[in-house]
Protein backbone atom coordinates (compact mmCIF):
# COMPACT_ATOMS: atom_id res chain seq x y z
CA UNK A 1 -43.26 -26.72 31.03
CA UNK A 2 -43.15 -24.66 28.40
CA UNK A 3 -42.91 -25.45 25.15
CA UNK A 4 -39.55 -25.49 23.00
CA UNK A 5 -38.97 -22.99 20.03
CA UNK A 6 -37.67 -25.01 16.90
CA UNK A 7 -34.32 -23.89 15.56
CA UNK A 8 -34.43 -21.87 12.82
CA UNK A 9 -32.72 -23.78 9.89
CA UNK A 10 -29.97 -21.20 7.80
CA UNK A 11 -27.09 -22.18 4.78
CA UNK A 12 -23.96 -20.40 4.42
CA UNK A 13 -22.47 -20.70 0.89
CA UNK A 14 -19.15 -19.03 0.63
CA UNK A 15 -17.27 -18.74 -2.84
CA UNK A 16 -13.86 -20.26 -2.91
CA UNK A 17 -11.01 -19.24 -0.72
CA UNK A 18 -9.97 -18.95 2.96
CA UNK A 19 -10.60 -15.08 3.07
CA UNK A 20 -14.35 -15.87 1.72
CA UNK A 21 -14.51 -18.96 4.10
CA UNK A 22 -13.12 -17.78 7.32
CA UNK A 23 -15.59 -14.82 7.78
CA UNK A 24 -18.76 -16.64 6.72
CA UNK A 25 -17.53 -19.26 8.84
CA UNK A 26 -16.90 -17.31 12.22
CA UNK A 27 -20.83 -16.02 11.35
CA UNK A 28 -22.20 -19.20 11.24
CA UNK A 29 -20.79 -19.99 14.68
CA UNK A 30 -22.20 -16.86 15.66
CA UNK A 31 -25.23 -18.12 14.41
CA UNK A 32 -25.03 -21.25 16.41
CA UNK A 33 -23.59 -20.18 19.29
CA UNK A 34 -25.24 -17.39 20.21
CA UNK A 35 -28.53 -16.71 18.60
CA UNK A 36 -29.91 -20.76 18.47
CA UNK A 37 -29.84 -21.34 14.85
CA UNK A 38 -29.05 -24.34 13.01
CA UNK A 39 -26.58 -24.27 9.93
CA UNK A 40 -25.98 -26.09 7.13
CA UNK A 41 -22.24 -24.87 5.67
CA UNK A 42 -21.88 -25.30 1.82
CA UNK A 43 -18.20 -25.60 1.00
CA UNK A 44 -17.39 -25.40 -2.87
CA UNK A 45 -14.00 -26.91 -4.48
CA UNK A 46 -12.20 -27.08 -7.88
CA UNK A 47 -8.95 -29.14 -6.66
CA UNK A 48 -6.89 -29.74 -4.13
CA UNK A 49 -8.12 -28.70 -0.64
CA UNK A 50 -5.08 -26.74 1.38
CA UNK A 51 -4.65 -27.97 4.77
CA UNK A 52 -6.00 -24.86 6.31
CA UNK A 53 -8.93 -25.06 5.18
CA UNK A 54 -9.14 -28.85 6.54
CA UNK A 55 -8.22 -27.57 9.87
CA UNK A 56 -10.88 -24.41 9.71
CA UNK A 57 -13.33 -27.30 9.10
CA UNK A 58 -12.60 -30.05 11.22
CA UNK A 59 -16.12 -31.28 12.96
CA UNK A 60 -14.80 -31.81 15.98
CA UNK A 61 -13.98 -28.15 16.84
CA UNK A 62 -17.16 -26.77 15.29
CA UNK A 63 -20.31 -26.40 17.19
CA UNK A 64 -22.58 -29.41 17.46
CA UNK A 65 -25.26 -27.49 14.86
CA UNK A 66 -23.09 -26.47 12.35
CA UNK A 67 -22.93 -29.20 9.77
CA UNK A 68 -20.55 -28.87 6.36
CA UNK A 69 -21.87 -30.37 3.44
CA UNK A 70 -19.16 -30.50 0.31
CA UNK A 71 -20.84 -29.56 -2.79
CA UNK A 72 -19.07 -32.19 -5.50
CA UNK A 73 -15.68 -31.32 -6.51
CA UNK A 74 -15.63 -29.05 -9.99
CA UNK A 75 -12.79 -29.26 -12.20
CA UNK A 76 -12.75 -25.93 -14.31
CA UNK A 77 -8.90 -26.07 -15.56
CA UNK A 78 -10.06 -26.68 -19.30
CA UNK A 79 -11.43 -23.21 -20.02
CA UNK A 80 -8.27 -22.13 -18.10
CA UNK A 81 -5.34 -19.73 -19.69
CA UNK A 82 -2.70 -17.77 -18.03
CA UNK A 83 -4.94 -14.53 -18.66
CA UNK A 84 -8.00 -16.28 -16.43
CA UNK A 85 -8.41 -13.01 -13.95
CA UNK A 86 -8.61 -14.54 -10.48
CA UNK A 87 -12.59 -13.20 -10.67
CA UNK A 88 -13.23 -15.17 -13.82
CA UNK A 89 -12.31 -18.41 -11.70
CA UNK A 90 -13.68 -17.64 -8.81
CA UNK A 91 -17.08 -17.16 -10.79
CA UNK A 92 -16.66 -20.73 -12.80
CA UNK A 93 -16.00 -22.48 -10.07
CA UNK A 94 -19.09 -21.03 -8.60
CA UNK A 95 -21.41 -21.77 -11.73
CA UNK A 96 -19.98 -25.31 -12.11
CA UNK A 97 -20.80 -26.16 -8.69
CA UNK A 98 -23.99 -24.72 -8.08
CA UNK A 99 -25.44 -26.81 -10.38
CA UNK A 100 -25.76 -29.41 -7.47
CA UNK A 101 -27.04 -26.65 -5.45
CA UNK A 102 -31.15 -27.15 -6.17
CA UNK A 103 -31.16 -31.01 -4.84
CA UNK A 104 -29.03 -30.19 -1.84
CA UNK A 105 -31.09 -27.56 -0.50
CA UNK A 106 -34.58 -29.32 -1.57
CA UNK A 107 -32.58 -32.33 0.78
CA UNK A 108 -32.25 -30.30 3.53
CA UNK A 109 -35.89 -29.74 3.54
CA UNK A 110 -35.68 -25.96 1.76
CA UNK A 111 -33.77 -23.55 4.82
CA UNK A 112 -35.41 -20.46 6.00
CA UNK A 113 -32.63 -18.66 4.35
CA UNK A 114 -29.30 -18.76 2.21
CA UNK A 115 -26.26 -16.57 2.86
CA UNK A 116 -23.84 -16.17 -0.15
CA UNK A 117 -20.99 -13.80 -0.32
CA UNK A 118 -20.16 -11.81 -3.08
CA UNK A 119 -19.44 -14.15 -5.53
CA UNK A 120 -21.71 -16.86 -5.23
CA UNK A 121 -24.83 -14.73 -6.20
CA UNK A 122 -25.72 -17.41 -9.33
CA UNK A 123 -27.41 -19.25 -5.83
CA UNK A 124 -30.15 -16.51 -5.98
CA UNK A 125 -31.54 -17.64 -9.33
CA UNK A 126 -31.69 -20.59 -7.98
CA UNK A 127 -33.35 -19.76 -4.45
CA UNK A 128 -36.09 -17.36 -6.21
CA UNK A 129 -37.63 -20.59 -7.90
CA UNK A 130 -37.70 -22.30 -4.23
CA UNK A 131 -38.83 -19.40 -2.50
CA UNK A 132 -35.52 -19.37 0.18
CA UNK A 133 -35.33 -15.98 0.96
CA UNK A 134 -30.86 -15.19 -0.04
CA UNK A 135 -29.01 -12.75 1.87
CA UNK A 136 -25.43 -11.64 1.14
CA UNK A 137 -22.79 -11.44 3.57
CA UNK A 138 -20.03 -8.66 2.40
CA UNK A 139 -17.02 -9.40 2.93
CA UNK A 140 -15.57 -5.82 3.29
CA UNK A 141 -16.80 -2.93 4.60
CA UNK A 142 -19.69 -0.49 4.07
CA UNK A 143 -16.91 1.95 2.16
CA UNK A 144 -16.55 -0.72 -0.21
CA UNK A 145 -20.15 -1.78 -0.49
CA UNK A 146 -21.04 1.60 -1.49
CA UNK A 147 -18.18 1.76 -4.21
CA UNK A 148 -19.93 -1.67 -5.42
CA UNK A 149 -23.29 0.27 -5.69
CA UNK A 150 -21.43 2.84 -7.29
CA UNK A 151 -19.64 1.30 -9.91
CA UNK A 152 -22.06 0.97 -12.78
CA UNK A 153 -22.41 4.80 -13.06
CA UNK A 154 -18.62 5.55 -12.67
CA UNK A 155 -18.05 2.98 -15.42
CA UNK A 156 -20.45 4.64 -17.77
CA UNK A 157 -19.23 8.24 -17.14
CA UNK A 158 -15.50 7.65 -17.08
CA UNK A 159 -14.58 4.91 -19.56
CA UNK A 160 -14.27 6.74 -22.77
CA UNK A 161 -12.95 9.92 -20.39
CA UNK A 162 -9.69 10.64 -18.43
CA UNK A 163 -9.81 9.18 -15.08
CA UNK A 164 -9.54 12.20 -12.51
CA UNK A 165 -7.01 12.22 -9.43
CA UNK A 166 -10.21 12.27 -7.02
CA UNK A 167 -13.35 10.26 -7.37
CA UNK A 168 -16.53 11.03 -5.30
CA UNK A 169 -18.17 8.15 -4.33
CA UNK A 170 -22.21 9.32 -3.20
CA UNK A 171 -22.16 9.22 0.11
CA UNK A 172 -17.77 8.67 1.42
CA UNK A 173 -14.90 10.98 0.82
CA UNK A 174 -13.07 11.51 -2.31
CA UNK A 175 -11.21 8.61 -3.19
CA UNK A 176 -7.97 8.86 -4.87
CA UNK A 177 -7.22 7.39 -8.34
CA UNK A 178 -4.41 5.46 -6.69
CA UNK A 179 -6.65 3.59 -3.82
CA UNK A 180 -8.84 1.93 -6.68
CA UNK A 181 -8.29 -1.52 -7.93
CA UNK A 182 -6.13 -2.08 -10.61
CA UNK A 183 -8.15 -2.46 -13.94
CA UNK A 184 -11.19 -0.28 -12.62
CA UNK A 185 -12.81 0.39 -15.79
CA UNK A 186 -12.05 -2.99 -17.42
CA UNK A 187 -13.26 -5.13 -14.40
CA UNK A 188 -15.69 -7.62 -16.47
CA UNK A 189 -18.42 -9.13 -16.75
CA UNK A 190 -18.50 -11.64 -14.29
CA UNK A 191 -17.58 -8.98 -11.28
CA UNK A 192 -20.69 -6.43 -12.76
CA UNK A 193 -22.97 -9.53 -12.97
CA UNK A 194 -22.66 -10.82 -8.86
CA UNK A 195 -22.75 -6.58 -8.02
CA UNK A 196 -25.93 -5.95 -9.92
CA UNK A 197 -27.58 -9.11 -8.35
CA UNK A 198 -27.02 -7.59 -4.75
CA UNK A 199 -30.33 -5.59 -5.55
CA UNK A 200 -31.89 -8.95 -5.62
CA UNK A 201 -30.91 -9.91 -1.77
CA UNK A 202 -33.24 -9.62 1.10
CA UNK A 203 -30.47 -7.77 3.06
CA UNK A 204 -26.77 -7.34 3.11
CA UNK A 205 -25.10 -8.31 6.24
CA UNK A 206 -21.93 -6.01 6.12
CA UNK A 207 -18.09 -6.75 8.39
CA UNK A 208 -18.35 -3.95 10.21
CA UNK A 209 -19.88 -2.01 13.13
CA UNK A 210 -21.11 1.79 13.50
CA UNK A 211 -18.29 3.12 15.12
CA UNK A 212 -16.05 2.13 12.91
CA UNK A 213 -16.94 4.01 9.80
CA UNK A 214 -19.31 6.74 11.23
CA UNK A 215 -16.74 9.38 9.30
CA UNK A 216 -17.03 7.67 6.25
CA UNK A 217 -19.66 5.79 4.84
CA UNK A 218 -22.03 4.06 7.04
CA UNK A 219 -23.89 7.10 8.87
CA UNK A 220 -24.08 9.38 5.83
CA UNK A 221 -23.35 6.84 2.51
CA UNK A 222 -25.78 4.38 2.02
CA UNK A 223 -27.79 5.06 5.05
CA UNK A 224 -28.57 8.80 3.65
CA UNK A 225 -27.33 9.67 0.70
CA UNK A 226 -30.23 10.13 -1.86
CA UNK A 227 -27.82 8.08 -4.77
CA UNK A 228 -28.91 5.06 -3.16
CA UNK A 229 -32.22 5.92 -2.38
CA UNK A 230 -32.89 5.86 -5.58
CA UNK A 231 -31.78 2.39 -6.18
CA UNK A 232 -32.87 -0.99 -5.39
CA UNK A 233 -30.71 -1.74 -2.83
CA UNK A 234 -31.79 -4.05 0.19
CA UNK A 235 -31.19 -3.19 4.11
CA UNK A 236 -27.72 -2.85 4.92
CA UNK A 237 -26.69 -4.46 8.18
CA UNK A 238 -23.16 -3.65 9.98
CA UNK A 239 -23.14 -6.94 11.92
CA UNK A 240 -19.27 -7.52 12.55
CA UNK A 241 -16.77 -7.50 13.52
CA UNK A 242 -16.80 -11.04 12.08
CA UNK A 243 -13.28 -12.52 13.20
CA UNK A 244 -11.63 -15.26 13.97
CA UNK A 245 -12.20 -15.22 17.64
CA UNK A 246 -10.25 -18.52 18.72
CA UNK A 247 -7.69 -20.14 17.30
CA UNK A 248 -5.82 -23.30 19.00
CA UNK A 249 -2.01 -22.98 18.16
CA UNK A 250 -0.66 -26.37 16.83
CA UNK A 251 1.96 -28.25 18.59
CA UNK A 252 4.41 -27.97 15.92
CA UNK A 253 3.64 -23.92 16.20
CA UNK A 254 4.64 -23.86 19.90
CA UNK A 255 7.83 -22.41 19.35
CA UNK A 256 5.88 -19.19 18.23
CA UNK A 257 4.26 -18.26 21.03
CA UNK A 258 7.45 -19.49 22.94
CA UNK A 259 9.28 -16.87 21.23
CA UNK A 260 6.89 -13.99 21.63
CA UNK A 261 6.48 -15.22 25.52
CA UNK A 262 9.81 -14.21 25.85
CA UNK A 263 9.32 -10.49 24.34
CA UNK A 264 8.78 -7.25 25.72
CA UNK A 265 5.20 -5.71 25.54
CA UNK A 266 4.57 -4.03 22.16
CA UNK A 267 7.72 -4.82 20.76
CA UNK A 268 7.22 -6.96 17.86
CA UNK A 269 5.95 -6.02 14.45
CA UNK A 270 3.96 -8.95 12.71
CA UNK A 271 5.08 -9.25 9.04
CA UNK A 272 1.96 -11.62 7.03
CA UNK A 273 0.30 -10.69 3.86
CA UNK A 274 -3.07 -13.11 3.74
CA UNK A 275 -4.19 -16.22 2.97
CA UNK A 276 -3.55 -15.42 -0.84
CA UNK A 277 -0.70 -12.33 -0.83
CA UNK A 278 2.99 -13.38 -2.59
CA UNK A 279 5.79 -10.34 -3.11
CA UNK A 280 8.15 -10.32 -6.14
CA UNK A 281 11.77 -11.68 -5.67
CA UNK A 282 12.84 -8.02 -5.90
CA UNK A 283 10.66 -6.77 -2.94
CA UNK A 284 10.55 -9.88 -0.73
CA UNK A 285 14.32 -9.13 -0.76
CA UNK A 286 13.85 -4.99 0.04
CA UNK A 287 11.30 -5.80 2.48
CA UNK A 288 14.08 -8.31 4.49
CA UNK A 289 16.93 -6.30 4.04
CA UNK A 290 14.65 -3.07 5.34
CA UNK A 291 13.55 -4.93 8.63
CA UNK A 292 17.07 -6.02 9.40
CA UNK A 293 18.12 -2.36 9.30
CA UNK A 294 15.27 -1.15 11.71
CA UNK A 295 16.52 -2.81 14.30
CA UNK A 296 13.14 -3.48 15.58
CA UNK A 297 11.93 -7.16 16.83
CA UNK A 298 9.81 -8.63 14.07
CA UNK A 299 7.65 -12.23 13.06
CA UNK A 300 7.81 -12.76 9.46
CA UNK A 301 5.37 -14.85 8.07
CA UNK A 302 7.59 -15.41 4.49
CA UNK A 303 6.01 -17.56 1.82
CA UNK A 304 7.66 -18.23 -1.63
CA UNK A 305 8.16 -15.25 -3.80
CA UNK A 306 6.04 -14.90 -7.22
CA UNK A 307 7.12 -12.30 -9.81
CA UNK A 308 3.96 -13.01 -11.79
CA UNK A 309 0.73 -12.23 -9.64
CA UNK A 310 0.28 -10.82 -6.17
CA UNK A 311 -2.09 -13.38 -5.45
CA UNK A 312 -0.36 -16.06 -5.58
CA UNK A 313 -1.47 -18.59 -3.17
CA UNK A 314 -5.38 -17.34 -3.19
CA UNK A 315 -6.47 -21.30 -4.03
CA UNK A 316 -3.68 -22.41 -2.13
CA UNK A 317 -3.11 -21.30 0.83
CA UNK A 318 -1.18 -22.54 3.34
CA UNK A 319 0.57 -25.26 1.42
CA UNK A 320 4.70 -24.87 0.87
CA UNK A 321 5.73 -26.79 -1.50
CA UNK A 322 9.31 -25.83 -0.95
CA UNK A 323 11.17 -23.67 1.75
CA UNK A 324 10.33 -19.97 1.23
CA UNK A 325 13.44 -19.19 3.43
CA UNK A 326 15.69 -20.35 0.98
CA UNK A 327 14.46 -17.25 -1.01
CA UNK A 328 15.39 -14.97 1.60
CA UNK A 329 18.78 -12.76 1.00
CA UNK A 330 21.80 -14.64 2.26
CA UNK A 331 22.85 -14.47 5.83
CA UNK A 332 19.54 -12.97 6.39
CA UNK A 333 17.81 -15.47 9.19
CA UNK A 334 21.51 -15.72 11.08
CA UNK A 335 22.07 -12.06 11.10
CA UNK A 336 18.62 -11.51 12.71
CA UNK A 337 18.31 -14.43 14.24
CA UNK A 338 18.35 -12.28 17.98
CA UNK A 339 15.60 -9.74 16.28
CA UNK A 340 13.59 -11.77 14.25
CA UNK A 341 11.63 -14.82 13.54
CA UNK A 342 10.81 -16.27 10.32
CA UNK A 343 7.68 -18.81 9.85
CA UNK A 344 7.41 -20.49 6.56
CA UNK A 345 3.86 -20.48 4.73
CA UNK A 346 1.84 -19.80 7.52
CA UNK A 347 1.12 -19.25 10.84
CA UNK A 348 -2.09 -18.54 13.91
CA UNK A 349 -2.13 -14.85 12.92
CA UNK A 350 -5.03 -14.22 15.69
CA UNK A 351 -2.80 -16.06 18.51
CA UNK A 352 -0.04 -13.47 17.50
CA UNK A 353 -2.14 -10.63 17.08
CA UNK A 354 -3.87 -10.95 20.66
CA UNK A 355 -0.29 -11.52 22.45
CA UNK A 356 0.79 -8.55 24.37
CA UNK A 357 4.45 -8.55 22.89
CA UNK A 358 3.04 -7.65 19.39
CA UNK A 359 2.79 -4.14 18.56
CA UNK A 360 2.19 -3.30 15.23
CA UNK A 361 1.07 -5.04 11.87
CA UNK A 362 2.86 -5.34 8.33
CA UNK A 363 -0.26 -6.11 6.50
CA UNK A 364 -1.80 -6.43 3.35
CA UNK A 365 -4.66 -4.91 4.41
CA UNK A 366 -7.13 -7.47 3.52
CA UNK A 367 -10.74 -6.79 5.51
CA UNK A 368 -10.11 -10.00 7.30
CA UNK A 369 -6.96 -9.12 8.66
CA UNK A 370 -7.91 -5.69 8.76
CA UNK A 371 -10.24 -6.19 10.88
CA UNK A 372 -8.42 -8.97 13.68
CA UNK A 373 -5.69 -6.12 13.78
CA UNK A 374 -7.90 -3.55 14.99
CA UNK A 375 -10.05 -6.02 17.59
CA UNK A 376 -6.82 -6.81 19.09
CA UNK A 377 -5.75 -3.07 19.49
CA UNK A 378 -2.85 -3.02 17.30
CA UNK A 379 -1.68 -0.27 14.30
CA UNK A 380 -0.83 -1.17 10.66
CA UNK A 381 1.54 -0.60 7.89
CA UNK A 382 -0.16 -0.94 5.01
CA UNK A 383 1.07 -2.91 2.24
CA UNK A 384 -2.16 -3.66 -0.26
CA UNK A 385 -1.59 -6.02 -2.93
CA UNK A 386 -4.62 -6.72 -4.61
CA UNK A 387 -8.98 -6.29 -5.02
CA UNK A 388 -9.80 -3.95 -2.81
CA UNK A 389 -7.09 -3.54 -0.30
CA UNK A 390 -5.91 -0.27 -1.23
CA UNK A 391 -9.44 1.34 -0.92
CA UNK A 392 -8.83 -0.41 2.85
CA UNK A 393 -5.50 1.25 3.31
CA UNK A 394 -6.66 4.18 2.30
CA UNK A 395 -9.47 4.35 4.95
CA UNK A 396 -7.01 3.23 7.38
CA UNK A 397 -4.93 6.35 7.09
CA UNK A 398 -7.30 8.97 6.65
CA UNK A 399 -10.01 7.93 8.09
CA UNK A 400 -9.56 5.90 10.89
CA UNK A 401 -5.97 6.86 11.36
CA UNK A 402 -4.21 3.80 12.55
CA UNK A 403 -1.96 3.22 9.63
CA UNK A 404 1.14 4.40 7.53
CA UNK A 405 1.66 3.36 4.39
CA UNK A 406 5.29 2.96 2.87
CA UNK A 407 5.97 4.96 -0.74
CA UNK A 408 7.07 2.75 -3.57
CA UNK A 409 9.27 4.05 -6.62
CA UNK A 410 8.60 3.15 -9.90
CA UNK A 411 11.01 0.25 -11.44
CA UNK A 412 10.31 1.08 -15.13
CA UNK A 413 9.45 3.47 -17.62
CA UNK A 414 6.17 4.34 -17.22
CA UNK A 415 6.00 3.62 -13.81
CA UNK A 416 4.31 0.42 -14.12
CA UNK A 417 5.74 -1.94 -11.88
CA UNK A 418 7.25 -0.07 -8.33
CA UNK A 419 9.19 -1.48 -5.34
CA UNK A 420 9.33 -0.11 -1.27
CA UNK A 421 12.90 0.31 -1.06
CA UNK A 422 14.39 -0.94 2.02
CA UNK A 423 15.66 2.27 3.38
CA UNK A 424 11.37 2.91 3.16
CA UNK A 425 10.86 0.25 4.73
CA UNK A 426 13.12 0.88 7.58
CA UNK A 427 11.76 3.93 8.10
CA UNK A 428 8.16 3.05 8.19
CA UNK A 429 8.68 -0.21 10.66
CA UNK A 430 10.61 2.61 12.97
CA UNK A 431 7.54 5.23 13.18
CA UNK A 432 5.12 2.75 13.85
CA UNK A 433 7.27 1.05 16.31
CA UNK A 434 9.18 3.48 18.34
CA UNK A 435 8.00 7.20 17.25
CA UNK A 436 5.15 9.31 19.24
CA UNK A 437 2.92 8.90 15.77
CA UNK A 438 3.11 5.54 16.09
CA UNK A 439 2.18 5.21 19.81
CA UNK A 440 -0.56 7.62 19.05
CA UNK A 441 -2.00 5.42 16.19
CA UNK A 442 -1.42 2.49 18.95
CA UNK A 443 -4.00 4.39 21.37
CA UNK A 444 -6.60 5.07 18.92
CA UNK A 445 -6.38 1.04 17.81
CA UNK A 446 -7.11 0.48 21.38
CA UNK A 447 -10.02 3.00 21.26
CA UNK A 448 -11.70 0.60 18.72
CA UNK A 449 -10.82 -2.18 19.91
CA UNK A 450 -13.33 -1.35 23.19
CA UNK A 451 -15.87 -0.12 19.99
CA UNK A 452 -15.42 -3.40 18.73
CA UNK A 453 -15.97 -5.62 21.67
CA UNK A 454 -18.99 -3.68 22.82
CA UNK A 455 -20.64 -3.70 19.58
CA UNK A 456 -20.72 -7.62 19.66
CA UNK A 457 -21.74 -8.62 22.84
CA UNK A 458 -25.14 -8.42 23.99
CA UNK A 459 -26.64 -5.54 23.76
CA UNK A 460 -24.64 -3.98 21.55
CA UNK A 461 -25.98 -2.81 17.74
CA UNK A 462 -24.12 -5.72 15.85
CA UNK A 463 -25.21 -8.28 18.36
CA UNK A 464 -29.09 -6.64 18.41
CA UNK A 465 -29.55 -6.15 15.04
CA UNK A 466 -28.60 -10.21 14.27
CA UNK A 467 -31.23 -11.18 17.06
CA UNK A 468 -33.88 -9.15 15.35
CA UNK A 469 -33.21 -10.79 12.06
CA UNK A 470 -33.08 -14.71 13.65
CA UNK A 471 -36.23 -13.83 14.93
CA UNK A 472 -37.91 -13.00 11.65
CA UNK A 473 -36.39 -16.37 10.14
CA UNK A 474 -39.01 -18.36 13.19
């Protein structure tokens, strides 16, 4: 008989929030599943868990070898003002808690290895003084990972100098002033201090696979370009797409697949902006009006608007603590009640996203999302909010041309708040939907959604180059 291999023994630790959670997540089952490894799954909090992220970690639909572990609750609302950037918290929450992070992984008898995401690099300190060898899972995509390389040297040679319209990143195409995040030069400490550490990493596991970004930044960026051969920067591995891959639909959420049961193929656009995305009263209310006057079937995931942040419910998600319809524009559900269908707070985005019916994708182009949309086949409008999303919409359009993007007119002097106008909105919900651009994006999503599939099951490069690295952790 021959003799049994032990299970290699891996941690996940994700950084706060269900688009950090969900992808490091769906890797550890990977892990599990499919490659033989055990897991231990660190799970930070500050407050009040949402019930998503109760029902993402229920143990009885995880595999038996994946085990969470809660690091103690933080509470980090003391050093808290209403200029804390989202960032800043993210990192404090991280610091507080890892504090307990030494005895729980000398518990667990020291794992061959520790995956953090991008914001829960203070675990590499840490790890060095154990020996665990840390790797970082990137939550993005390799465009973005070599902006994050980048960023030191565009800070020093543009922050006391006009910004110009196009940036060249080593190793991607020109990026556009517009498709940076907001605040580029003034992103802080906190954000340069987890980027620098990524030199520190025995690899970066990236959410993506070749195909994908071959005209952008994987086969000629990092790979190539001599900017990041001169830096310290560990192996890059493209080992997605990372997704979401089942998702039971909830009793009480029934009546959703009900409704799209009973829709043509391709018909329905799918209206949801993340786990952490809120509108402004002013363009919740354009972005309504503008589907009713497309006349086009849609599913509106609506949550409660917020004229303050466009991140609203980032520590929050999925929790309603009123009805979000009520903010809608009066008459609005009746009048489109043949068309449309509204969900309040939240709803099994993959369930919709795989059903034949839907057709196209209102989203806020989060990498998570980003990347469910385009393993299910199906073309975007892009609607970034916030972090890096419009560097994702961006490649989207241009480069992997399965996206439109709606124009927004300024609101103010000095252009500093803007709004899609509804007749915008009507117009882009009608290309994608019924126009010969939009059916062409719709054949190229399907294009990669074959890349996609094949890159992740046996044999392909994501799945082979994760087998090659489980076996160096025996």
């Amino acid at each position: 008989m021959a003799e049994q291999v032990a299970k290699p023994h891996i941690a996940l630790l994700p950084s706060p929030g269900i688009g950090h959670l969900v992808p490091l997540l769906e890797f550890a089952k990977h892990l599990v599943v499919h490659h033989n490894v055990h897991v231990s799954f660190l799970i930070m909090s500050s407050g009040e868990v949402s019930a998503i992220q109760d029902q993402l970690l229920d143990s009885s639909t995880l595999p038996p070898d994946l085990h969470v572990i809660h690091l103690p609750q933080v509470n980090i609302s003391p050093s808290l003002n209403d200029d804390t950037s989202l960032i800043t918290q993210l990192s404090r929450v991280c610091q507080e808690s890892l504090k307990h992070l030494r005895e729980i992984l000398v518990e667990l008898n020291l794992p061959k290895a520790l995956i953090v995401d991008m914001f829960s690099t203070d675990a590499i300190l840490i790890c060095k003084e154990l020996g665990v060898p840390v790797y970082s899972f990137f939550t993005s995509n390799t465009k973005g990972l070599a902006w994050v390389f980048y960023l030191a040297r565009f800070m020093k040679e543009f922050r006391f100098a006009g910004l110009p319209n196009l940036i060249h990143v080593p190793g991607c195409e020109s990026v556009g002033i517009d498709e940076l995040p907001e605040n580029i030069l003034d992103v802080g400490d906190d954000v340069m201090r987890h980027f620098k550490r990524l030199s520190m990493v025995s690899g970066i596991f990236v959410n993506t696979w070749e195909d994908l970004e071959s005209k952008s930044s994987w086969q000629n960026g990092i790979k190539n370009d001599p900017f990041y051969k001169t830096l310290p920067a560990p192996p890059i591995y493209p080992v997605g797409p990372v997704i979401k891959r089942d998702e039971a639909v909830a009793k009480s959420d029934d009546y959703i697949v009900s409704w799209l049961d009973n829709q043509s193929p391709n018909s329905v656009l799918l209206v949801s902006l993340g786990s952490g995305g809120t509108l402004t009263s002013e363009q919740m209310s354009e972005l309504a009006l503008g589907l009713e006057m497309s006349k086009q079937k849609f599913m509106w995931v609506v949550r409660k608007p917020n004229d303050f942040t466009s991140s609203g419910t980032f520590f929050n998600a999925g929790r309603g603590d009123d009805d979000p319809l009520s903010y809608l524009p009066e008459g609005f559900v009746e009048r489109t009640a043949g068309a449309g269908l509204v969900v309040p707070t939240w709803a099994p985005q993959v369930a919709i996203l795989r059903h034949e019916a839907t057709g196209g994708f209102l989203s806020h182009c989060g990498w998570n999302s980003t990347l469910e949309s385009l393993v299910h086949g199906v073309p975007m409008i892009a609607w970034p909010l916030y972090a890096e999303q419009k560097m994702n919409a961006a490649s989207l359009i241009k480069e992997i041309e399965i996206a439109v993007k709606p124009l927004a007119v300024a609101t103010e002097a000095g252009g500093k708040s803007s709004v899609v106008k509804r007749e915008e909105v009507e117009r882009v919900v009608r290309l994608l939907m019924e126009s010969e651009e939009g059916k062409l994006m719709r054949v190229k999503a399907n294009e990669l959604k074959e890349t996609a599939a094949k890159a992740f099951k046996p044999g392909g490069s994501s799945y082979e180059l994760v087998s090659s690295i489980v076996k160096s952790w025996n």
